[in-house]
Protein backbone atom coordinates (compact mmCIF):
# COMPACT_ATOMS: atom_id res chain seq x y z
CA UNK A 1 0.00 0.00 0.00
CA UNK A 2 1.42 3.56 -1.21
CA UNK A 3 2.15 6.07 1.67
CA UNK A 4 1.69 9.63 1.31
CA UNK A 5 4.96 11.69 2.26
CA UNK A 6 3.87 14.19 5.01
CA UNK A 7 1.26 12.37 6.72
CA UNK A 8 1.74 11.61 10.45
CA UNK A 9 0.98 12.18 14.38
CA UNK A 10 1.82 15.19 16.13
CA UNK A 11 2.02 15.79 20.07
CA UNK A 12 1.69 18.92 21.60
CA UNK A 13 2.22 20.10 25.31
CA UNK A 14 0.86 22.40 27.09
CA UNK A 15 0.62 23.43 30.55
CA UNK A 16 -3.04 23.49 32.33
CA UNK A 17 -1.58 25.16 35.68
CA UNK A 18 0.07 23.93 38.72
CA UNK A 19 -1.05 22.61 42.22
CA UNK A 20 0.36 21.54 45.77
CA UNK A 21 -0.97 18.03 46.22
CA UNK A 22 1.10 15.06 47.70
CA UNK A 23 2.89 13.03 45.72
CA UNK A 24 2.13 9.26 44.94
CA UNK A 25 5.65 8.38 44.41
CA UNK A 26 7.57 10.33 47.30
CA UNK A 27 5.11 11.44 49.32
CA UNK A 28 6.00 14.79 49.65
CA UNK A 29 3.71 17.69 49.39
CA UNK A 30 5.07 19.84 46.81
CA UNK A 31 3.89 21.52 43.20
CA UNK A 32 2.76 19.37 40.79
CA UNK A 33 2.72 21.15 37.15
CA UNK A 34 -0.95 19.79 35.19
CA UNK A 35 0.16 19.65 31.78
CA UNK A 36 -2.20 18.27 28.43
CA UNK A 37 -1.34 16.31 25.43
CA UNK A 38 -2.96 16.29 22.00
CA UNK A 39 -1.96 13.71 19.95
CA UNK A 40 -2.98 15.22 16.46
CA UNK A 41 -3.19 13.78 13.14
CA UNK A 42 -1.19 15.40 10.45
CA UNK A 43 -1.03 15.79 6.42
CA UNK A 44 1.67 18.18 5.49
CA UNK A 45 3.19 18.69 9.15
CA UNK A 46 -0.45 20.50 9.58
CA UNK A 47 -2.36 19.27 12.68
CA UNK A 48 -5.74 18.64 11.49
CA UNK A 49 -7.67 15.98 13.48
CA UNK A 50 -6.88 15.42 17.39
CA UNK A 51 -7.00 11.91 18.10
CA UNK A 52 -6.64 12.26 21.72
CA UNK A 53 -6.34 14.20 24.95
CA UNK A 54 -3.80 13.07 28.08
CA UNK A 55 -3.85 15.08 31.26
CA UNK A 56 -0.76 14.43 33.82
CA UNK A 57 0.89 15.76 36.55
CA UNK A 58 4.71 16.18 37.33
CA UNK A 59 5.83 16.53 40.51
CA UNK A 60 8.63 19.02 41.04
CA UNK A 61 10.84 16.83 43.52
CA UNK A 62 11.47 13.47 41.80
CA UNK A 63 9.86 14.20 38.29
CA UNK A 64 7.50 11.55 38.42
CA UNK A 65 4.43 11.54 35.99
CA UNK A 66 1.03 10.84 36.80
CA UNK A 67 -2.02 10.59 34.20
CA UNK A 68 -5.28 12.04 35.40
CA UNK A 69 -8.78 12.55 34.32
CA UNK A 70 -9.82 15.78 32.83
CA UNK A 71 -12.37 16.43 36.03
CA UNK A 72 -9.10 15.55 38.16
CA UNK A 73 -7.40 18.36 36.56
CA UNK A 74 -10.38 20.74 37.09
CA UNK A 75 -10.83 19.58 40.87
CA UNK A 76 -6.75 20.78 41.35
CA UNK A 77 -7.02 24.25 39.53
CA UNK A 78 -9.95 24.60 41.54
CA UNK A 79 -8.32 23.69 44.64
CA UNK A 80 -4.78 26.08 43.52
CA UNK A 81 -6.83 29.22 42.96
């Protein structure tokens, strides 16, 4: 089957805010950034469906990454603000 140069996936990051919660790998209660991927797909390096959305945490002591639900995520920039 013939591929079509250009075509693809794309993921972008962006950060969603930031919130002191404890941490589920050091236990420490520190500042976790929220953060959002969109995995897009592409034709010509040119996003143009999104295939899917990932919302995680980092924490800011031992980097560790944690995958949350999109309510999860409003919950903490409810509870940060």
């Amino acid at each position: 089957m013939p591929t079509i140069l250009g075509t693809g996936t794309r993921t972008a990051r962006r950060s969603v805010g930031s919130a002191a919660v404890p941490c589920p790998q050091c236990g420490s209660s520190t500042t976790h950034a929220l953060e959002s991927r969109r995995m897009w797909i592409t034709l010509l390096y040119v996003g143009l469906v999104p295939l899917r959305y990932t919302y995680f945490t980092t924490c800011s002591k031992c980097r560790t990454m944690a995958i949350v639900e999109k309510d999860q995520v409003d919950k903490l920039k409810k509870l940060a603000a």
